[in-house]
C-alpha atoms as a PDB file:
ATOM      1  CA  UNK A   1     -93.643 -14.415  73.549  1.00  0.00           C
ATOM      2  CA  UNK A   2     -95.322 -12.877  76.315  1.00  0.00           C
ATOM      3  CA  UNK A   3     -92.430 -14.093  78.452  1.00  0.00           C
ATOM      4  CA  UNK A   4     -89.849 -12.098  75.921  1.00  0.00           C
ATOM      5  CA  UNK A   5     -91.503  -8.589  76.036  1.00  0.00           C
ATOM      6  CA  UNK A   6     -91.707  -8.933  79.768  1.00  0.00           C
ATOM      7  CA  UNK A   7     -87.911  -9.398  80.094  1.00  0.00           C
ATOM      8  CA  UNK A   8     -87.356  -7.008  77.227  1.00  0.00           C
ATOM      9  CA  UNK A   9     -89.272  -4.051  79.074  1.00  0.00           C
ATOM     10  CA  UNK A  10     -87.493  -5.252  82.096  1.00  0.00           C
ATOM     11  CA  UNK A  11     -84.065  -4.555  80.468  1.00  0.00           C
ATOM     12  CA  UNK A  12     -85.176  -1.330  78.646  1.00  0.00           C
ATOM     13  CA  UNK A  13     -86.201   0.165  82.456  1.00  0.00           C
ATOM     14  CA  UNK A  14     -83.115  -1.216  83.859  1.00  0.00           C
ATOM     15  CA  UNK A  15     -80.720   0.518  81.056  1.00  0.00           C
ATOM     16  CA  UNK A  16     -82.716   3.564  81.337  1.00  0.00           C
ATOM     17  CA  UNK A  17     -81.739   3.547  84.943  1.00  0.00           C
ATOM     18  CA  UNK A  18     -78.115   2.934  84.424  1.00  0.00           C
ATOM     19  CA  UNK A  19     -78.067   5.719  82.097  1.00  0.00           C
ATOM     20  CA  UNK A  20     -79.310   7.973  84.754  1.00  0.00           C
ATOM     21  CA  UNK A  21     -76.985   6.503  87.507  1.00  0.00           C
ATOM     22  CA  UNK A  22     -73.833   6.844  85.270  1.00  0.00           C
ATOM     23  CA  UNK A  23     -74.704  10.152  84.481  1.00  0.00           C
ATOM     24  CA  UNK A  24     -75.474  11.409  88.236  1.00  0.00           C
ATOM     25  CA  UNK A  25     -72.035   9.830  88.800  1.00  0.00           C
ATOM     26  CA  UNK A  26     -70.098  12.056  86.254  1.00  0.00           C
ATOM     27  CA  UNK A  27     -71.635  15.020  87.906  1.00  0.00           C
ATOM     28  CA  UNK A  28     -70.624  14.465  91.418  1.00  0.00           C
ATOM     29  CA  UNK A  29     -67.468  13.850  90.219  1.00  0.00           C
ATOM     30  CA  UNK A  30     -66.786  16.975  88.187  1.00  0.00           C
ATOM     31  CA  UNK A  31     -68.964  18.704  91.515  1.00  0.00           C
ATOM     32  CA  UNK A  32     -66.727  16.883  94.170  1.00  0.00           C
ATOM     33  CA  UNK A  33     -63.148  18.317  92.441  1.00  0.00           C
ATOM     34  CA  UNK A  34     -65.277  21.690  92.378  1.00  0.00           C
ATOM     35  CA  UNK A  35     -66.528  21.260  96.370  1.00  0.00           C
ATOM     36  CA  UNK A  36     -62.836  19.862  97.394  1.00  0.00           C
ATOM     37  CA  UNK A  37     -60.573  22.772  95.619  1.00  0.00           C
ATOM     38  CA  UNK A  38     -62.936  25.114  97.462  1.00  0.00           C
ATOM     39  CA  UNK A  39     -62.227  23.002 101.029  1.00  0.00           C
ATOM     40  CA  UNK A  40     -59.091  22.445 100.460  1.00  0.00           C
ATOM     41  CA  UNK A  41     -58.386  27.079 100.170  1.00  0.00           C
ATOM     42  CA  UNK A  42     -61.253  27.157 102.982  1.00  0.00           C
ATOM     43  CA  UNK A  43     -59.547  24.940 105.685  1.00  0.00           C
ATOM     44  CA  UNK A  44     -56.656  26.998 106.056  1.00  0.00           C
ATOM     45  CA  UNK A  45     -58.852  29.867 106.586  1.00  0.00           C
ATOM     46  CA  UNK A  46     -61.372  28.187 109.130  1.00  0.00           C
ATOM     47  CA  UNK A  47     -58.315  26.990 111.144  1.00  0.00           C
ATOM     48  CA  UNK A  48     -57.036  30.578 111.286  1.00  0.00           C
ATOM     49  CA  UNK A  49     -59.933  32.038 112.316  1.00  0.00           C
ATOM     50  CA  UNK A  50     -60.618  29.385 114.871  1.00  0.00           C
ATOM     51  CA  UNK A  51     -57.307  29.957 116.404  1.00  0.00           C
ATOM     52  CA  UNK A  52     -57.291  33.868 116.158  1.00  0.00           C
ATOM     53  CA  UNK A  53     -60.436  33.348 118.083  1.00  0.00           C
ATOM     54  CA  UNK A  54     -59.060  31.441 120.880  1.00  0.00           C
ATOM     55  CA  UNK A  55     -56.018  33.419 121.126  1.00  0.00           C
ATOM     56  CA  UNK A  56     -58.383  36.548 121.474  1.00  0.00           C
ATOM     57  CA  UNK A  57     -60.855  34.574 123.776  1.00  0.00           C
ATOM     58  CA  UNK A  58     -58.112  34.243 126.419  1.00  0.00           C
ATOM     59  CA  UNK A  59     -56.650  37.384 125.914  1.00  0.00           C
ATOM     60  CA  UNK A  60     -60.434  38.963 127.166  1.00  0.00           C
ATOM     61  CA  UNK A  61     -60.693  37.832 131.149  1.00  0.00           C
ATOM     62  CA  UNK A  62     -63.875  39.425 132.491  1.00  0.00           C
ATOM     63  CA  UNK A  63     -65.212  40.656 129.180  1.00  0.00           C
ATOM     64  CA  UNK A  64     -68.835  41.848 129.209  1.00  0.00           C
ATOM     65  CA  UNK A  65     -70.015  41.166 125.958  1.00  0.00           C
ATOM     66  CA  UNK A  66     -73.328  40.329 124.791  1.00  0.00           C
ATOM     67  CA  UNK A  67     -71.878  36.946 122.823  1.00  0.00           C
ATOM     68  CA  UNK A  68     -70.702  35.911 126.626  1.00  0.00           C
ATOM     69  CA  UNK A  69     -73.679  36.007 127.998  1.00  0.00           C
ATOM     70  CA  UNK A  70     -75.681  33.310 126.333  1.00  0.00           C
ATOM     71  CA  UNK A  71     -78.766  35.951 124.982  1.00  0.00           C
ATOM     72  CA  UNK A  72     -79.309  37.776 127.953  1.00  0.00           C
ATOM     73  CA  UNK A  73     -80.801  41.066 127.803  1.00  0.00           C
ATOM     74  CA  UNK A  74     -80.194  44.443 129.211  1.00  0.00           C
ATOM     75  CA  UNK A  75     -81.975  43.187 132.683  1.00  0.00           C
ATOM     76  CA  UNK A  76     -79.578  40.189 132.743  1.00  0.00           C
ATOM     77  CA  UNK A  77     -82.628  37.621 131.667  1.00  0.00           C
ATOM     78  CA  UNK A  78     -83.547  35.267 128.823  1.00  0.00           C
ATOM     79  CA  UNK A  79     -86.689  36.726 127.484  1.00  0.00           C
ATOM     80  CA  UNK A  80     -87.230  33.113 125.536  1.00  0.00           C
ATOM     81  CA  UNK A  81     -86.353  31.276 128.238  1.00  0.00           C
ATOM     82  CA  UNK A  82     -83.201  28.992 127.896  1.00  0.00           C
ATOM     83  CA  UNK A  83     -82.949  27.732 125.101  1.00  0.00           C
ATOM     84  CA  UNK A  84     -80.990  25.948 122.548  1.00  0.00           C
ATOM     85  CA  UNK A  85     -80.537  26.001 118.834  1.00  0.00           C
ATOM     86  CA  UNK A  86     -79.112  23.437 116.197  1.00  0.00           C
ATOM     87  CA  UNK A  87     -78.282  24.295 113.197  1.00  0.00           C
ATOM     88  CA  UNK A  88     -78.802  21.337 110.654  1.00  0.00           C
ATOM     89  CA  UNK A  89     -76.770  21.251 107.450  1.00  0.00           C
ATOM     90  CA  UNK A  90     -78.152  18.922 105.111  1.00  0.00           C
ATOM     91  CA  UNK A  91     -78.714  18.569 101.010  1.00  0.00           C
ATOM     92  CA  UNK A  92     -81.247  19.960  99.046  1.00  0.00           C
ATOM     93  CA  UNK A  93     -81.513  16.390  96.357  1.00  0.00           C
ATOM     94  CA  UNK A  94     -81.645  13.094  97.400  1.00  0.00           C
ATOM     95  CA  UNK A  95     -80.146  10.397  96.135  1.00  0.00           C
ATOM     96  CA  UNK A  96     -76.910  10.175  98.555  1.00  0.00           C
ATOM     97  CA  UNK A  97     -76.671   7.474 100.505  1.00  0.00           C
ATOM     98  CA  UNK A  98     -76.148   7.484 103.968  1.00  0.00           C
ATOM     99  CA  UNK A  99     -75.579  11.234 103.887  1.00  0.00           C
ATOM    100  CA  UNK A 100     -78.637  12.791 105.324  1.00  0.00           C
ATOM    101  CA  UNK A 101     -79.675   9.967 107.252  1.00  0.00           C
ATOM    102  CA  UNK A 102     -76.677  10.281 109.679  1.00  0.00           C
ATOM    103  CA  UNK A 103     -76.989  13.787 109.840  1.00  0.00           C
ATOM    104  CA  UNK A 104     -80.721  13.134 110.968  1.00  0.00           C
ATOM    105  CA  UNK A 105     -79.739  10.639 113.514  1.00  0.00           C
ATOM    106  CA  UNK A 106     -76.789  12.840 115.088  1.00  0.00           C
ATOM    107  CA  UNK A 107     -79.260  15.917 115.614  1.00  0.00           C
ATOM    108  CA  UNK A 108     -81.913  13.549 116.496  1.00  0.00           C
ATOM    109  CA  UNK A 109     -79.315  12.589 119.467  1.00  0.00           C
ATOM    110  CA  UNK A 110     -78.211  16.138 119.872  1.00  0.00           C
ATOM    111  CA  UNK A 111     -81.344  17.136 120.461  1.00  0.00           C
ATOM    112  CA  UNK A 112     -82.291  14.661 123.064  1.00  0.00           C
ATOM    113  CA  UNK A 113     -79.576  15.979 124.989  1.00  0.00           C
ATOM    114  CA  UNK A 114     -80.161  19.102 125.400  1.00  0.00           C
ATOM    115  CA  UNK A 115     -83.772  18.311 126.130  1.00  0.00           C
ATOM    116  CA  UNK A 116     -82.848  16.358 128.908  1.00  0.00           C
ATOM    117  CA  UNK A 117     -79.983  18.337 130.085  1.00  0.00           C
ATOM    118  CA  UNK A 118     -81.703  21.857 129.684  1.00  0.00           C
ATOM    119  CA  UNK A 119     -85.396  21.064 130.433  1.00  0.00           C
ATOM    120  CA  UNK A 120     -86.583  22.304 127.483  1.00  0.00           C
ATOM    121  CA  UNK A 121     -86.529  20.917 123.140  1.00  0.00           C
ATOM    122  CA  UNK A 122     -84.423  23.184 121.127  1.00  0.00           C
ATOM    123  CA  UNK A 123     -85.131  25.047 118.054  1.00  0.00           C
ATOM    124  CA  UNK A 124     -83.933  23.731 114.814  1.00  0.00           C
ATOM    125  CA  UNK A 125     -82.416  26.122 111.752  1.00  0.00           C
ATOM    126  CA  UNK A 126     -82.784  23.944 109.006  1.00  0.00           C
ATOM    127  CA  UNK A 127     -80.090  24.496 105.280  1.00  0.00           C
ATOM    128  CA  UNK A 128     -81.574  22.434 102.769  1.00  0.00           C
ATOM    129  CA  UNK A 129     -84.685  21.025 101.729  1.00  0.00           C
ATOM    130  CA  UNK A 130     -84.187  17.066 102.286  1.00  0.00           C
ATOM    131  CA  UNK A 131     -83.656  18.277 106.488  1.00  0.00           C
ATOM    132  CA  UNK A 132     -87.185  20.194 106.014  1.00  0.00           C
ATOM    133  CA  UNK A 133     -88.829  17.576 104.198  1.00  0.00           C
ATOM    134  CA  UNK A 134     -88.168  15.219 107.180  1.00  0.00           C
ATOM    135  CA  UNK A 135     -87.993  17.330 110.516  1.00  0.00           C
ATOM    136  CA  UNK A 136     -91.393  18.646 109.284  1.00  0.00           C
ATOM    137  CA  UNK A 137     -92.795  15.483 110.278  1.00  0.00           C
ATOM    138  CA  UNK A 138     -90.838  15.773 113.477  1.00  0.00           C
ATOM    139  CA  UNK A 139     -92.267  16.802 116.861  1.00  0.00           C
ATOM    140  CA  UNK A 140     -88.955  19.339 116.880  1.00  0.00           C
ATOM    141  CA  UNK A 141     -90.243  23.023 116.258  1.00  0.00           C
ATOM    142  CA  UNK A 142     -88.375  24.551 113.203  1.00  0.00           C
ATOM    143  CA  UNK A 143     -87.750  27.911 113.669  1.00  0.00           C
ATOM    144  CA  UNK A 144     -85.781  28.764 110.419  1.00  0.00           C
ATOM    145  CA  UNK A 145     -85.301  27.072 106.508  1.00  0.00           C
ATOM    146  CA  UNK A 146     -82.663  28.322 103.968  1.00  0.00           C
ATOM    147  CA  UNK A 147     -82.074  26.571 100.379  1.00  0.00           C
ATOM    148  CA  UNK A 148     -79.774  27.110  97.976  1.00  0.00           C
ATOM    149  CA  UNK A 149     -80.615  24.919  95.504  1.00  0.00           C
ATOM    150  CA  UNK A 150     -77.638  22.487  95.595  1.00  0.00           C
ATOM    151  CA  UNK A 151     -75.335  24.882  94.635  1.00  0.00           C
ATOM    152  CA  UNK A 152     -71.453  25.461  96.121  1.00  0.00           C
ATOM    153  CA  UNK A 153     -72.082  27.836  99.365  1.00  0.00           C
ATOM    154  CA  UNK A 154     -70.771  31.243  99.125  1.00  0.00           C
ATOM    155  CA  UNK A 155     -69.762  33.473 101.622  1.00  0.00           C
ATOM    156  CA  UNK A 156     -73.221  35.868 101.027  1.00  0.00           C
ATOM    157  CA  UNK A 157     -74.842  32.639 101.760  1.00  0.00           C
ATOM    158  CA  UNK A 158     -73.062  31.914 105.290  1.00  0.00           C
ATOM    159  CA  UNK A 159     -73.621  35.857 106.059  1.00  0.00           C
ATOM    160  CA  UNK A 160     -77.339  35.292 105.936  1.00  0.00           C
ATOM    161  CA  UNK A 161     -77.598  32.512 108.252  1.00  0.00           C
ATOM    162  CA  UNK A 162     -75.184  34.276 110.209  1.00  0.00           C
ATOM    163  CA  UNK A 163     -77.205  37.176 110.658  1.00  0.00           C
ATOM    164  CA  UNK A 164     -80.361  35.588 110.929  1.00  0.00           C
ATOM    165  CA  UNK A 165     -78.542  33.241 114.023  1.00  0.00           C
ATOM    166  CA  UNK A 166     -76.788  36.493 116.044  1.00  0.00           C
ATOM    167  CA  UNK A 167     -79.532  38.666 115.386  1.00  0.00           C
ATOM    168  CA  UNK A 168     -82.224  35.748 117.204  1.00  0.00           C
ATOM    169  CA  UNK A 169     -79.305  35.092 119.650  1.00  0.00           C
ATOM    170  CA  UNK A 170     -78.822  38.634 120.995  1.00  0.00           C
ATOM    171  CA  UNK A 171     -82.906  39.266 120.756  1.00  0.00           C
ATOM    172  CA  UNK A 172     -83.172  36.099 123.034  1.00  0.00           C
ATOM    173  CA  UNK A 173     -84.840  33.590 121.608  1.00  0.00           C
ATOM    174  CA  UNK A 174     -81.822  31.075 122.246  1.00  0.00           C
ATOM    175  CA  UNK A 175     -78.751  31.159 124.440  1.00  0.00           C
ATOM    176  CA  UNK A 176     -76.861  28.675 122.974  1.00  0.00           C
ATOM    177  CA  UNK A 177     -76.109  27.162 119.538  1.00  0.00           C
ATOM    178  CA  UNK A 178     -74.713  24.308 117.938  1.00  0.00           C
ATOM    179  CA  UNK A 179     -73.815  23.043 114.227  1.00  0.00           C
ATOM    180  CA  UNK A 180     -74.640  19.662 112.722  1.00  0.00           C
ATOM    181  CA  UNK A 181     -72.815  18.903 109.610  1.00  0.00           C
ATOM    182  CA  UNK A 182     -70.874  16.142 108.110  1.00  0.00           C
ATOM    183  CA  UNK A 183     -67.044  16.208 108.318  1.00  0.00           C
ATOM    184  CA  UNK A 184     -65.142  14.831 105.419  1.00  0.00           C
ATOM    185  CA  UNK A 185     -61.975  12.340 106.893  1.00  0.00           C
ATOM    186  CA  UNK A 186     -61.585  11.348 103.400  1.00  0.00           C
ATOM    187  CA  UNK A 187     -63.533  10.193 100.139  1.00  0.00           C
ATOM    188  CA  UNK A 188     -65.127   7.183 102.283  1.00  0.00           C
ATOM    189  CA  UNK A 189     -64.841   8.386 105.731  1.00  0.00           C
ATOM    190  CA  UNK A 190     -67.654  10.555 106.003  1.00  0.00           C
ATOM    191  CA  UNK A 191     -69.240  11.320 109.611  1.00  0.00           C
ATOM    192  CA  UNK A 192     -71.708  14.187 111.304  1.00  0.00           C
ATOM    193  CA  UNK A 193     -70.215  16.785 113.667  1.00  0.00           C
ATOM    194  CA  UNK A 194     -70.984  18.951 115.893  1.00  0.00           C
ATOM    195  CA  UNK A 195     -69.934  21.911 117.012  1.00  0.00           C
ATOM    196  CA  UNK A 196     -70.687  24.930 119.054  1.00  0.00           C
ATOM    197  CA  UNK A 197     -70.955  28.439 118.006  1.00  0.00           C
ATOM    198  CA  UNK A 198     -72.414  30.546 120.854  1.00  0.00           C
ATOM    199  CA  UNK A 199     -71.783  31.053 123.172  1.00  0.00           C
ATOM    200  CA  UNK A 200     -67.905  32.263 122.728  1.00  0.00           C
ATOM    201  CA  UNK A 201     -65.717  29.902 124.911  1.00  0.00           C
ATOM    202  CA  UNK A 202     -62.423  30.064 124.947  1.00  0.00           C
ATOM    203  CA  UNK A 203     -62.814  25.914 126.240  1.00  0.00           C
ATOM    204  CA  UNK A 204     -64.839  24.829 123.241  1.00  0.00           C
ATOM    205  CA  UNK A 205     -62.774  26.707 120.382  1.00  0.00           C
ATOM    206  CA  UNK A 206     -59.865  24.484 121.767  1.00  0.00           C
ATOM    207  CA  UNK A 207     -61.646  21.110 122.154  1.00  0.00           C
ATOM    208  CA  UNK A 208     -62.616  22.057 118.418  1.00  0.00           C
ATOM    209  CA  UNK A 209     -58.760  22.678 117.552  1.00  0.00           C
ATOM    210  CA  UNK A 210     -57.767  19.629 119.215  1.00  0.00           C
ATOM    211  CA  UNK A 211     -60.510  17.411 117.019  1.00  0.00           C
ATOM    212  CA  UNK A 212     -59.097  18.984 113.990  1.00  0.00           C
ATOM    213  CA  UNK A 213     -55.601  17.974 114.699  1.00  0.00           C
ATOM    214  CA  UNK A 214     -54.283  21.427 115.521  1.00  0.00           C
ATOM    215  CA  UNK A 215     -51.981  21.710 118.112  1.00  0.00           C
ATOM    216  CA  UNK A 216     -52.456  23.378 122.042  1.00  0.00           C
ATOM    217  CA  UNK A 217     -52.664  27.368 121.691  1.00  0.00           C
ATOM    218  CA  UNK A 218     -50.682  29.152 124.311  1.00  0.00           C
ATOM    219  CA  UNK A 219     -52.870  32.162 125.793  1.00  0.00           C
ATOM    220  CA  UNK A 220     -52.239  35.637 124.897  1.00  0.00           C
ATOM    221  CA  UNK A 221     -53.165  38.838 125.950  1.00  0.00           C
ATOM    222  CA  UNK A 222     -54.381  42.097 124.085  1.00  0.00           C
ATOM    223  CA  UNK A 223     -54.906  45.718 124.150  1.00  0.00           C
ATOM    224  CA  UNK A 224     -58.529  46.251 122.890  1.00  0.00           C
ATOM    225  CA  UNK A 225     -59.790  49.738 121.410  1.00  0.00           C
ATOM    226  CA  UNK A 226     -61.800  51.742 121.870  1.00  0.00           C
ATOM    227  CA  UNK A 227     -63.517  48.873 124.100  1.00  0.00           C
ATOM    228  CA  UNK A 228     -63.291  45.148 124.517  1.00  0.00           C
ATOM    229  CA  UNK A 229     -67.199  45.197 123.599  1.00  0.00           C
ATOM    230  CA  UNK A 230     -66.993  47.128 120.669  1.00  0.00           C
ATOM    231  CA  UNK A 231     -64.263  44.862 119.513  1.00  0.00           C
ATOM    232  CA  UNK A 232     -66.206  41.234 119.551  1.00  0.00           C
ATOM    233  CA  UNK A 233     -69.176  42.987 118.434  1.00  0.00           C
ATOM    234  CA  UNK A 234     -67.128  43.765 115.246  1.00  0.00           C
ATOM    235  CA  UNK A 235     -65.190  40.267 115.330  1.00  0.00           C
ATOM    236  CA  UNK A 236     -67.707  37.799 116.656  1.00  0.00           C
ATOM    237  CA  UNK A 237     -69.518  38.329 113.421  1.00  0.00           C
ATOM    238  CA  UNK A 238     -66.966  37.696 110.974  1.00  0.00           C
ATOM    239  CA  UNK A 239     -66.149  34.558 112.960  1.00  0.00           C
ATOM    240  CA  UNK A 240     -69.732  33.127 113.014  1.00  0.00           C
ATOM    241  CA  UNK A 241     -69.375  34.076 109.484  1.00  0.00           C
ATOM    242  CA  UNK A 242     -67.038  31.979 108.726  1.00  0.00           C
ATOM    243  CA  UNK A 243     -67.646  28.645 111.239  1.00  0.00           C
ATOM    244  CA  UNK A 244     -70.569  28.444 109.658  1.00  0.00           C
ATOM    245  CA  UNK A 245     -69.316  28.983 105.563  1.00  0.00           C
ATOM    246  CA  UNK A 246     -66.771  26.209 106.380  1.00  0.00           C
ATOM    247  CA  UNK A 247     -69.000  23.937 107.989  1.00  0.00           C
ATOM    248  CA  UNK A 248     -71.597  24.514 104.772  1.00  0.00           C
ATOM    249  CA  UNK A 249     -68.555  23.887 102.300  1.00  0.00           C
ATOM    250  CA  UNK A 250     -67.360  20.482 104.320  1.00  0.00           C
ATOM    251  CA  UNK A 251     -70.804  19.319 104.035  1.00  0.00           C
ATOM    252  CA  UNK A 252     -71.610  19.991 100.243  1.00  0.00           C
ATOM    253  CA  UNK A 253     -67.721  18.102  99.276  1.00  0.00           C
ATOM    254  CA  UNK A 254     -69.300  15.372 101.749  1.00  0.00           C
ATOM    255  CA  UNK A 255     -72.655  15.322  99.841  1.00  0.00           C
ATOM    256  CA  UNK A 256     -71.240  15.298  96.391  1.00  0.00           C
ATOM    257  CA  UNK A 257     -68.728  11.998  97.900  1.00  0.00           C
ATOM    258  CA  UNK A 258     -71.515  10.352  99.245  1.00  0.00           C
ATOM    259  CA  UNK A 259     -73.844  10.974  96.045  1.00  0.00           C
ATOM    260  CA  UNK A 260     -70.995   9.267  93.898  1.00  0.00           C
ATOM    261  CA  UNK A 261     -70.192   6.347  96.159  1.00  0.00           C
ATOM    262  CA  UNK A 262     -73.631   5.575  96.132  1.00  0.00           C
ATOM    263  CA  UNK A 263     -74.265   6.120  92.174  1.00  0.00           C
ATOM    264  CA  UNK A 264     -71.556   3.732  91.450  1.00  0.00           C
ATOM    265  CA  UNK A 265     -73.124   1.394  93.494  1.00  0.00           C
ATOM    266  CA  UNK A 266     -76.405   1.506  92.085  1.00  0.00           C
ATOM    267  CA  UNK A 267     -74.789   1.547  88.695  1.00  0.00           C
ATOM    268  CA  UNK A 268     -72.851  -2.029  89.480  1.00  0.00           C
ATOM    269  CA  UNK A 269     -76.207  -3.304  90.814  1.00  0.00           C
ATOM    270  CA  UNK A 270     -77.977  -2.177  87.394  1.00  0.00           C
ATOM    271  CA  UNK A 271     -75.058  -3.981  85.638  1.00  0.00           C
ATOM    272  CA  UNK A 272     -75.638  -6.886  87.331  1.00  0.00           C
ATOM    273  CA  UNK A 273     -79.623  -7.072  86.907  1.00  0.00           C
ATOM    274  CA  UNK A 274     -78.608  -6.085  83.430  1.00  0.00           C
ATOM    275  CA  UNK A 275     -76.943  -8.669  83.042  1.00  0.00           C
ATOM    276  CA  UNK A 276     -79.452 -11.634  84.541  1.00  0.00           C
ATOM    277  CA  UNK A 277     -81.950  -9.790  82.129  1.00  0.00           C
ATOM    278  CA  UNK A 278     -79.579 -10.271  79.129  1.00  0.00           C
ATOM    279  CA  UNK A 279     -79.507 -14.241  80.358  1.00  0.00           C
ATOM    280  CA  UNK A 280     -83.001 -14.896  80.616  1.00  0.00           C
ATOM    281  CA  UNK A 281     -83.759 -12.895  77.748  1.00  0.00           C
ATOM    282  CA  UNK A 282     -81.504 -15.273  76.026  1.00  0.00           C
ATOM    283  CA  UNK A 283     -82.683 -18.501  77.457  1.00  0.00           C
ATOM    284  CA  UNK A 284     -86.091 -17.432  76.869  1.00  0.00           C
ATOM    285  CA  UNK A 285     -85.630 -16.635  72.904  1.00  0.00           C
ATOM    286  CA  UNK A 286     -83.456 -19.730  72.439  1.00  0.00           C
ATOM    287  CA  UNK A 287     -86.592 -21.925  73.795  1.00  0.00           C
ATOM    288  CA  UNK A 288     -88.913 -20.303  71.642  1.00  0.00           C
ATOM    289  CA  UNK A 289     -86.662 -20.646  68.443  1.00  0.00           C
ATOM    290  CA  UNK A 290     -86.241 -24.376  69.810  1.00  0.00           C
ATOM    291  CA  UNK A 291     -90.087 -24.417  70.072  1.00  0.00           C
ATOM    292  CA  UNK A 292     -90.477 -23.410  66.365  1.00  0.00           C
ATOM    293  CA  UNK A 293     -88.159 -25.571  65.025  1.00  0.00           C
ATOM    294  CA  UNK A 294     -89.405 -28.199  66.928  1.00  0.00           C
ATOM    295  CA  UNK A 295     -92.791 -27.558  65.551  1.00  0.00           C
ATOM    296  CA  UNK A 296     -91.599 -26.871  61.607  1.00  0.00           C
ATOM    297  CA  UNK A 297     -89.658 -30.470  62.212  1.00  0.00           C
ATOM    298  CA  UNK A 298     -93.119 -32.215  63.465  1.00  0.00           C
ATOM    299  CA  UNK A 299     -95.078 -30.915  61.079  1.00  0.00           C
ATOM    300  CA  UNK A 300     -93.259 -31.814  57.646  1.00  0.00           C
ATOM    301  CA  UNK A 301     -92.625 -35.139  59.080  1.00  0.00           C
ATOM    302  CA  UNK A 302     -96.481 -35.353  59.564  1.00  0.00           C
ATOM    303  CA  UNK A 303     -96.835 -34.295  55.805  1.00  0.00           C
ATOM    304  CA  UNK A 304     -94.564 -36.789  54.637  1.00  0.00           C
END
């Protein structure tokens, strides 16, 4: 008997847990067609903007603006030092596989990097609240945290960390910066990227193009008014803007696939246990009725 209710609570837990697992599953799946409608209209508009950049980047030989400069201030100095900054775009539950864990590895690597290439550890800028909860523990110094509480990113979301980011940039505190976040190939190809913001380079928006599968831009040239400064200060911006609201959406559809690949998997796993539970249970009760027969059986032939 004492065998029995040990399997039985066994199964109870185990269906409890399947439950949960199933459940988790549905979710990401009705948030994953959410997250992917909203890539699918935001691609379009990150590749525009990526290649409006570029075509403006090469248009501006010998510009003087600030977002050239990599932080300097009005002396032509880095009042921080140089510095670097990653931005690290993570999830705010658990519960998702892989998903965070490469994302820690490739800044963990990214990092290392630029600490060897630069002299000096960057800064980390931290979106969500699994990334704090783990670079806390982390000799990196975290200059920045924003949650949002799993929900879909919005554009007033992207234009706070993009404020926050330009307005440390031009005090100083950094010269460059770079984005960690996970690119979506498909439902199962799922893998960190980076990419680099600031400074503007005409070089780097390209090699991003390229990555993307966009084709070679063809250099332009432009008219600015009143000023080629006043201009990027205006544009440069709305661009950081929206690098940054793409990279946050691509990363929350990534989330959402990895948080359903890896409920189903825990769900076929519970299925399975489920199942060996159901088996044991079974052998176990059959034994014991055996048991009781067996002892009903000796015991009215010891009457007779």
């Amino acid at each position: 008997m004492a065998n029995l209710r040990d399997v039985h609570l066994r199964m109870r837990a185990v269906g409890q847990t399947l439950q949960v697992t199933k459940a988790m599953n549905l979710i990401s799946t009705s948030k994953l067609r959410k997250g992917r409608r909203v890539l699918e209209d935001t691609e379009p508009f990150f590749t525009r903007v990526q290649k409006s950049m570029y075509d403006i980047l090469t248009g501006a030989e010998g510009i003087t603006s600030r977002f050239f400069g990599g932080g300097k201030n009005s002396s032509g100095k880095y009042p921080g030092g140089r510095h670097s900054a990653v931005l690290a775009v993570t999830s705010d539950k658990g519960l998702a596989g892989g998903y965070n864990a490469n994302v820690f590895r490739e800044v963990n690597r990214l990092c290392q990097d630029l600490a060897s290439e630069r002299g000096s550890a960057p800064v980390l800028i931290l979106i969500g609240a699994i990334g704090y909860r783990y670079f806390v523990h982390s000799p990196h110094v975290i200059l920045e945290n924003f949650s949002f509480r799993s929900k879909l990113p919005g554009m007033d979301n992207a234009r706070e960390i993009a404020d926050f980011v330009i307005s440390q940039y031009l005090w100083g505190s950094f010269d460059e910066v770079y984005i960690v976040y996970t690119h979506m190939y498909n439902a199962v190809k799922l893998l960190p990227a980076v990419c680099q913001i600031l400074p503007l380079s005409a070089e780097k928006v390209q090699e991003e193009l390229t990555l993307s599968g966009g084709e070679k831009r063809v250099g332009l040239h432009f008219e600015y008014l009143p000023s080629e400064e006043a201009v990027f200060d205006a544009l440069v911006p709305i661009y950081i803007k929206g690098i940054i609201y793409g990279c946050m959406v691509e990363s929350y559809a990534s989330e959402q696939s990895a948080r359903m690949s890896a409920m189903d998997e825990a769900s076929k796993s519970a299925e399975e246990m489920l199942a060996s539970f159901r088996l044991s249970y079974n052998r176990a009760r059959q034994a014991g009725i055996t048991q009781e027969v067996t002892e009903i059986v000796s015991g009215s032939a010891a009457l007779e």
